[in-house]
PDB file of N, CA and C in Angstrom:
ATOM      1  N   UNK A   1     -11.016   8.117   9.007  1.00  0.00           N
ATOM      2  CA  UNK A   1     -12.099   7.928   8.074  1.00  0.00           C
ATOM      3  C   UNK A   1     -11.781   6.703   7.204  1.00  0.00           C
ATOM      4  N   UNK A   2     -12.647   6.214   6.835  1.00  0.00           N
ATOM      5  CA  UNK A   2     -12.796   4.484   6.469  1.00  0.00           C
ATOM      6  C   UNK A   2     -12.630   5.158   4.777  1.00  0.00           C
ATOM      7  N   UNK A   3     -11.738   4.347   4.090  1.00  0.00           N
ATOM      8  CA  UNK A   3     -11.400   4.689   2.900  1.00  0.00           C
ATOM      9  C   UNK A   3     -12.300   3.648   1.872  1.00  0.00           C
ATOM     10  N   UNK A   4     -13.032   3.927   0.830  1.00  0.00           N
ATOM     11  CA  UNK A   4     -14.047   3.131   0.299  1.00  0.00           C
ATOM     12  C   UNK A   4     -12.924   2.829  -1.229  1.00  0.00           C
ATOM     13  N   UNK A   5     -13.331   1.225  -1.528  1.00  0.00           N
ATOM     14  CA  UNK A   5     -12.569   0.600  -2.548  1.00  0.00           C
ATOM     15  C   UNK A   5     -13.447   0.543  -4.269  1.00  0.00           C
ATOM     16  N   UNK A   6     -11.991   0.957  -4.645  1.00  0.00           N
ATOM     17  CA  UNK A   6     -12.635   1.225  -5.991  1.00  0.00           C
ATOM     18  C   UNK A   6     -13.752   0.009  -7.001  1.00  0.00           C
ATOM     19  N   UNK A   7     -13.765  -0.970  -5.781  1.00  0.00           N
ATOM     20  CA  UNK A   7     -14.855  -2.219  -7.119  1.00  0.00           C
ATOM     21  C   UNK A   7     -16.539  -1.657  -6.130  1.00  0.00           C
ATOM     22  N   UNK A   8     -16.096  -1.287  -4.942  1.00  0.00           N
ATOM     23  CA  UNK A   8     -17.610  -0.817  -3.911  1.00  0.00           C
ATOM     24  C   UNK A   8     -18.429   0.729  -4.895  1.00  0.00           C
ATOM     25  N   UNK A   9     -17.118   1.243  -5.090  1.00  0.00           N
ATOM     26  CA  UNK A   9     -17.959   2.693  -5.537  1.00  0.00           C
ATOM     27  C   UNK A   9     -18.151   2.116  -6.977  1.00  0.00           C
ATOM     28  N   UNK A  10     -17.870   1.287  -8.103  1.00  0.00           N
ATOM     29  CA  UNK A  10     -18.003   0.532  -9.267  1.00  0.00           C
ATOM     30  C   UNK A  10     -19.607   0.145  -8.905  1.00  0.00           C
ATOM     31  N   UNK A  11     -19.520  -0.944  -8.109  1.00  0.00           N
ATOM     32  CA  UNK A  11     -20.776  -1.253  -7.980  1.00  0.00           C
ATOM     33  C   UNK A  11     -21.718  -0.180  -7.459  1.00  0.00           C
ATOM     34  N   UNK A  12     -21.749   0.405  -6.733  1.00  0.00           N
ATOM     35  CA  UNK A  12     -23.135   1.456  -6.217  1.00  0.00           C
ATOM     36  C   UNK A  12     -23.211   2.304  -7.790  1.00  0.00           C
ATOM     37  N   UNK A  13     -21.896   2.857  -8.485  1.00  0.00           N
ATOM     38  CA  UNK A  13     -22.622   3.350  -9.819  1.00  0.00           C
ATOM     39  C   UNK A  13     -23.164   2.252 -10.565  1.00  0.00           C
ATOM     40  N   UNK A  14     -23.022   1.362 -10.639  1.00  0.00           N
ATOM     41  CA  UNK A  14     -23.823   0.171 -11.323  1.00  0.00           C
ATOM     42  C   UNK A  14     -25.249   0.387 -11.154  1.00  0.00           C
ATOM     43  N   UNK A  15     -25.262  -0.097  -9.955  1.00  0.00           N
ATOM     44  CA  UNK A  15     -26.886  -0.368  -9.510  1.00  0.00           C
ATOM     45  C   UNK A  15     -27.521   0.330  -9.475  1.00  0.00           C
ATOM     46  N   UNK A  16     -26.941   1.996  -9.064  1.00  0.00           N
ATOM     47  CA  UNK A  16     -27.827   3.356  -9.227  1.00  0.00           C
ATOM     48  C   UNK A  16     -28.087   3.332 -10.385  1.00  0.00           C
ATOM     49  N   UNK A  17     -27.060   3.812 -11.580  1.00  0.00           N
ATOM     50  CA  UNK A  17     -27.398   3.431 -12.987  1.00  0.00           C
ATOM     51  C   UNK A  17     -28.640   2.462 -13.065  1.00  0.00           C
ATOM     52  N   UNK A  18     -28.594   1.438 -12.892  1.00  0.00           N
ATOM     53  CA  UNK A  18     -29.754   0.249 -13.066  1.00  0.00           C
ATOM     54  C   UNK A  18     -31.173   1.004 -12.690  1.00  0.00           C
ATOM     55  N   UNK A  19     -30.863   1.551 -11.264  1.00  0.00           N
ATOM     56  CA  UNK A  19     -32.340   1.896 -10.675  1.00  0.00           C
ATOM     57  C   UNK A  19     -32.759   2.825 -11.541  1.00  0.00           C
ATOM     58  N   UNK A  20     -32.077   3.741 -11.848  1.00  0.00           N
ATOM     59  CA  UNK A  20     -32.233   4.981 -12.510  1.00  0.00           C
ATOM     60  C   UNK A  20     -33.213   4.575 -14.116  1.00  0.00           C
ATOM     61  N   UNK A  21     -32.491   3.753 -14.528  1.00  0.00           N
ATOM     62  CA  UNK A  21     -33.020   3.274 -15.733  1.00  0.00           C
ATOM     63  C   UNK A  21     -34.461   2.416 -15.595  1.00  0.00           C
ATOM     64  N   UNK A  22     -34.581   1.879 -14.838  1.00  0.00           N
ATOM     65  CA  UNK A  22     -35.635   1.198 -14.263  1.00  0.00           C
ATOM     66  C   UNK A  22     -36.855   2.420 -14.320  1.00  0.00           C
ATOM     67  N   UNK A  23     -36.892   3.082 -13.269  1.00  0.00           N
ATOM     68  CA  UNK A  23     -37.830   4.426 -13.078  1.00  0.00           C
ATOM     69  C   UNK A  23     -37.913   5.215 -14.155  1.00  0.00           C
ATOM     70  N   UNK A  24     -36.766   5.084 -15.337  1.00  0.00           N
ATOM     71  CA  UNK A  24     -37.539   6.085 -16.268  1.00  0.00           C
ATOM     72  C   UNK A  24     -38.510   4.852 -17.220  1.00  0.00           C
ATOM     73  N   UNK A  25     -38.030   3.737 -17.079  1.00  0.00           N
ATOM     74  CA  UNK A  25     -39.262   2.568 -17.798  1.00  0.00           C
ATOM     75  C   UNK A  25     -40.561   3.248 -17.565  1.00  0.00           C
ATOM     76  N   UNK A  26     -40.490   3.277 -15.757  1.00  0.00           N
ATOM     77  CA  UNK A  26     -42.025   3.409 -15.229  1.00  0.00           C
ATOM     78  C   UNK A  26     -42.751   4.666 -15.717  1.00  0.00           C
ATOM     79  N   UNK A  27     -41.845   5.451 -15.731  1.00  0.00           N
ATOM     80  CA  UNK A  27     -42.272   6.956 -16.031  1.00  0.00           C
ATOM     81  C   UNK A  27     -42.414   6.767 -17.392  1.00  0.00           C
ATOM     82  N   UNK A  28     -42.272   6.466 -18.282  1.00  0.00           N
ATOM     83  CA  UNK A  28     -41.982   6.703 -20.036  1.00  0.00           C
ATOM     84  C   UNK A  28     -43.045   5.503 -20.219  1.00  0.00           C
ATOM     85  N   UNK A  29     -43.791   4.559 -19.457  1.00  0.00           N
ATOM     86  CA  UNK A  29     -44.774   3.808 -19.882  1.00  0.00           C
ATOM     87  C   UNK A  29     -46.417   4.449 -19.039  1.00  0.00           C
ATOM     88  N   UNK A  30     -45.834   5.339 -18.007  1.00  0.00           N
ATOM     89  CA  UNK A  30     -46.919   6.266 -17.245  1.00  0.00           C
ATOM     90  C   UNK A  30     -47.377   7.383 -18.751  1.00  0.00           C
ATOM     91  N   UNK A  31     -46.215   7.845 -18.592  1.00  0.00           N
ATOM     92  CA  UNK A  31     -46.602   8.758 -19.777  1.00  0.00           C
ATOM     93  C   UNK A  31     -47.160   8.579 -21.042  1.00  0.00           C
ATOM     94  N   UNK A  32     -46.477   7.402 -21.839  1.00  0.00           N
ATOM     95  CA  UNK A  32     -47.186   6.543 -22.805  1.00  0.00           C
ATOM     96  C   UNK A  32     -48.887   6.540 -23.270  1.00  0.00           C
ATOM     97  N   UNK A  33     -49.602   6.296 -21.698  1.00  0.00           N
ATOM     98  CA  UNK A  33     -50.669   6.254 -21.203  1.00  0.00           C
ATOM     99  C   UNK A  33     -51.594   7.424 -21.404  1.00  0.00           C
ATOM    100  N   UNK A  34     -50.487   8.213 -21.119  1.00  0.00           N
ATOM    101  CA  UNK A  34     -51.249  10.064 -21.002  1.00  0.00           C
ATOM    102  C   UNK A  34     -51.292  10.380 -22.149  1.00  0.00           C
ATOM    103  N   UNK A  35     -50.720  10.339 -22.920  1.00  0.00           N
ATOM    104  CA  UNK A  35     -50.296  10.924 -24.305  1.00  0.00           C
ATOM    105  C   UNK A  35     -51.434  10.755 -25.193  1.00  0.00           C
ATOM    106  N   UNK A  36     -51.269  11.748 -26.092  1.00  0.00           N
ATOM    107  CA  UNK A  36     -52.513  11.594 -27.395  1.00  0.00           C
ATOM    108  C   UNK A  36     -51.589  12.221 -28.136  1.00  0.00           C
ATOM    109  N   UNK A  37     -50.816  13.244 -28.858  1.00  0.00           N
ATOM    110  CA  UNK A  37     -50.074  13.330 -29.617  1.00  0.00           C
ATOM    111  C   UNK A  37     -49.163  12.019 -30.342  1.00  0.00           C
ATOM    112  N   UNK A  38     -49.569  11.382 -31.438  1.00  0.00           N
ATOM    113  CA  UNK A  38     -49.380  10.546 -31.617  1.00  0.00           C
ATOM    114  C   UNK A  38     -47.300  10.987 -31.747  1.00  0.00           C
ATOM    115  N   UNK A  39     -47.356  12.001 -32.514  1.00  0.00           N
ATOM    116  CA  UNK A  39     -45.418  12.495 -32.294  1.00  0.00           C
ATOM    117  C   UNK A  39     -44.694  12.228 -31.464  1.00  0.00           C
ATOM    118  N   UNK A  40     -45.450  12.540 -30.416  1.00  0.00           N
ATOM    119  CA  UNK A  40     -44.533  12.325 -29.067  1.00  0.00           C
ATOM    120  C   UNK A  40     -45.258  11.350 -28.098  1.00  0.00           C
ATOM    121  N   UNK A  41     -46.106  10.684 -28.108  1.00  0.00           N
ATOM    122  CA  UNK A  41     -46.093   9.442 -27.992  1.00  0.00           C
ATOM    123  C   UNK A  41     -44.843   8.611 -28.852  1.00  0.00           C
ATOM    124  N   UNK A  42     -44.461   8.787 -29.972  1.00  0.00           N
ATOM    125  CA  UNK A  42     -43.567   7.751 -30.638  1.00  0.00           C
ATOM    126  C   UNK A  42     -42.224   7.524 -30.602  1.00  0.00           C
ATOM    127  N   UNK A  43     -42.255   9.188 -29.796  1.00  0.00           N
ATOM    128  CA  UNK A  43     -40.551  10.180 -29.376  1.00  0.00           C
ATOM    129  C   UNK A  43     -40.325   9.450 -27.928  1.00  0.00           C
ATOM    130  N   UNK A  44     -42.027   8.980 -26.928  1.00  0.00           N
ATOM    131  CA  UNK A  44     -41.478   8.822 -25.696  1.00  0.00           C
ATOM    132  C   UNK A  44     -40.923   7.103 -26.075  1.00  0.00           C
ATOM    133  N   UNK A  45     -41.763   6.313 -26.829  1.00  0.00           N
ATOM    134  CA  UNK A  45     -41.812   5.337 -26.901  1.00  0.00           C
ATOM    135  C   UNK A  45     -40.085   4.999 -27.267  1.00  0.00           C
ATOM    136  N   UNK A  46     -39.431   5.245 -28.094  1.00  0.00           N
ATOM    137  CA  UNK A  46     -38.124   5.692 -28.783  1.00  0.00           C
ATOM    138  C   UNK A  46     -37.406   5.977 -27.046  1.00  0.00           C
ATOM    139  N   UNK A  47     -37.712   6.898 -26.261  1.00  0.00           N
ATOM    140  CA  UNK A  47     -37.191   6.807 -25.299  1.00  0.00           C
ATOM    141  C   UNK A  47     -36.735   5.775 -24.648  1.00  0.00           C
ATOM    142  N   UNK A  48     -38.075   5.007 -24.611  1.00  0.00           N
ATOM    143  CA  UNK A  48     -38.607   3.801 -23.690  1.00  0.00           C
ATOM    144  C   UNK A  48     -37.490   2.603 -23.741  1.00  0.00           C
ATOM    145  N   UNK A  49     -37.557   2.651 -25.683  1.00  0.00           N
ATOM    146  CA  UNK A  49     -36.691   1.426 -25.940  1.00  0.00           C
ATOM    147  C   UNK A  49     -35.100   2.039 -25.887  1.00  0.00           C
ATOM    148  N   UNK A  50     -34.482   2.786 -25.906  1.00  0.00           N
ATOM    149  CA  UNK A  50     -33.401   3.260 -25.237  1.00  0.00           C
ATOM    150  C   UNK A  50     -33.315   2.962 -24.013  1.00  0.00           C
ATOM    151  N   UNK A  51     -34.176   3.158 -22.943  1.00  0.00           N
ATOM    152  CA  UNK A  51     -33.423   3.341 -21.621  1.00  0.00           C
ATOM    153  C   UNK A  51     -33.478   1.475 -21.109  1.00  0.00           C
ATOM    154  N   UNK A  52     -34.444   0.544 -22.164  1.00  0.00           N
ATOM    155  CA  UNK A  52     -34.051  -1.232 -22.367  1.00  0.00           C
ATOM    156  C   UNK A  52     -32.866  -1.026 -22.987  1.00  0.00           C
ATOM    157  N   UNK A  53     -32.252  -0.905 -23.758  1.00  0.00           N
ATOM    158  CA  UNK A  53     -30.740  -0.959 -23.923  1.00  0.00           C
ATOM    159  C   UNK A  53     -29.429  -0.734 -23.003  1.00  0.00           C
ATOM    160  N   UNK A  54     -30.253   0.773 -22.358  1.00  0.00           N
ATOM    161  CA  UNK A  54     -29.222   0.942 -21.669  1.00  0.00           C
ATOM    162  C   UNK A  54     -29.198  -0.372 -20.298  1.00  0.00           C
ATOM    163  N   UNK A  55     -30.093  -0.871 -19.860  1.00  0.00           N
ATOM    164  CA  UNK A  55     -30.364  -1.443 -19.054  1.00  0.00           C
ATOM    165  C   UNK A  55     -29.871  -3.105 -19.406  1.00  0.00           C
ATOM    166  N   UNK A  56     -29.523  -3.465 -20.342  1.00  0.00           N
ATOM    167  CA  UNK A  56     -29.357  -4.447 -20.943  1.00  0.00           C
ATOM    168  C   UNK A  56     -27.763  -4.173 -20.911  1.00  0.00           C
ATOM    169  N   UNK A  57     -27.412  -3.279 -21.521  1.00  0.00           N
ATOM    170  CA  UNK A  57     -25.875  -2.688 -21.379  1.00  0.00           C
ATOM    171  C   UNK A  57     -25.742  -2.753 -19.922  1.00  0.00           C
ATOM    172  N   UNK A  58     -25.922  -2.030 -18.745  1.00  0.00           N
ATOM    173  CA  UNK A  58     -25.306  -2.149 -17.617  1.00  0.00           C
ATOM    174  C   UNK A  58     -25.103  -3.725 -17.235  1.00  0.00           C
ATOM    175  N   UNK A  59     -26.124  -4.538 -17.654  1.00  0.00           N
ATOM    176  CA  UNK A  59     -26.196  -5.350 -16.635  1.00  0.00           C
ATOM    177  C   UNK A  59     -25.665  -6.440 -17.559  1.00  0.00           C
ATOM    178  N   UNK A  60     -25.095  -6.374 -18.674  1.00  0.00           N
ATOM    179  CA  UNK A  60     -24.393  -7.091 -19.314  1.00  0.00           C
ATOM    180  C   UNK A  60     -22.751  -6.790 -18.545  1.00  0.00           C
ATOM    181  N   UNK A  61     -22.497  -5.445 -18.228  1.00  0.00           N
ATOM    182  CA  UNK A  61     -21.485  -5.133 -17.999  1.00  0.00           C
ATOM    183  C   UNK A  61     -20.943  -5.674 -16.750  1.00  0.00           C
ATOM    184  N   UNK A  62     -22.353  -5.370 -15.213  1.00  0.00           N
ATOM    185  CA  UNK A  62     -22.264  -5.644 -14.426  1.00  0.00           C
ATOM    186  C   UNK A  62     -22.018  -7.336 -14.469  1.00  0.00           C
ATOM    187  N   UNK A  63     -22.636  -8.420 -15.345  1.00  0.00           N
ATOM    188  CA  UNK A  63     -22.044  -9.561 -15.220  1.00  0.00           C
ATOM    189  C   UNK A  63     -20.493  -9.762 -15.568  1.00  0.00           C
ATOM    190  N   UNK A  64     -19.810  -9.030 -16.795  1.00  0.00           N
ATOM    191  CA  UNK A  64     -18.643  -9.336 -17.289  1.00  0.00           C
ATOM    192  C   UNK A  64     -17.737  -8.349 -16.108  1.00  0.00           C
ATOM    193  N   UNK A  65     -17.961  -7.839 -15.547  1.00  0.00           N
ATOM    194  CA  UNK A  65     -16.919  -6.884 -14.446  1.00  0.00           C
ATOM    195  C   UNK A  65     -17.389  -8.164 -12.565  1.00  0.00           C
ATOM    196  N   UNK A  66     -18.008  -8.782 -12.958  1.00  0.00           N
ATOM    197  CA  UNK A  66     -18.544  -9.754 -11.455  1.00  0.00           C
ATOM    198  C   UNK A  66     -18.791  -8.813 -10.442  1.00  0.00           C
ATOM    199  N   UNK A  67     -20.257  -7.942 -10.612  1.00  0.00           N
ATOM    200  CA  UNK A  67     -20.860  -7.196  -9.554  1.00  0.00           C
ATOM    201  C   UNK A  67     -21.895  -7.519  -9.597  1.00  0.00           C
ATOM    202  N   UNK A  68     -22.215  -7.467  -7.824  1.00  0.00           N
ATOM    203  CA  UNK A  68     -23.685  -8.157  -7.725  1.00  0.00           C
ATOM    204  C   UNK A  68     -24.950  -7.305  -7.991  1.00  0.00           C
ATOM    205  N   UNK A  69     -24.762  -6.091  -7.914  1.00  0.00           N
ATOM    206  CA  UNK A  69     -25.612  -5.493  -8.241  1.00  0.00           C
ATOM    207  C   UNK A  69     -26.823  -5.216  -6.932  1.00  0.00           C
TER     208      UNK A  69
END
């Protein structure tokens, strides 16, 4: 069995991370849409701009660690 190197499994959590964060954009600006509770409209929105951070964080990281992503 082919032994996988620790910068390969680095990167696939990278990029999953990335995707992951990506799709809740889509979802948390789908929802945005739906919403009429102005509360939680403001709770998803608060989400929204969290999961841009986190996304800003990975891929800050992914440049300073040199993964392509």
């Amino acid at each position: 069995m082919r032994r996988l190197s620790q910068e390969h499994l680095m990167d696939t959590a990278f990029t999953l991370s990335l995707q992951r964060e990506e799709l809740l954009l889509k979802k948390y600006s789908e929802y945005i849409d739906q919403i009429d509770n102005k509360e939680l409209k403001n709770m998803v929105k608060n989400f929204k701009k969290v999961s841009k951070e986190h996304i800003k964080v990975i891929k800050d990281l992914m440049i300073k660690l040199n993964f392509k992503g």
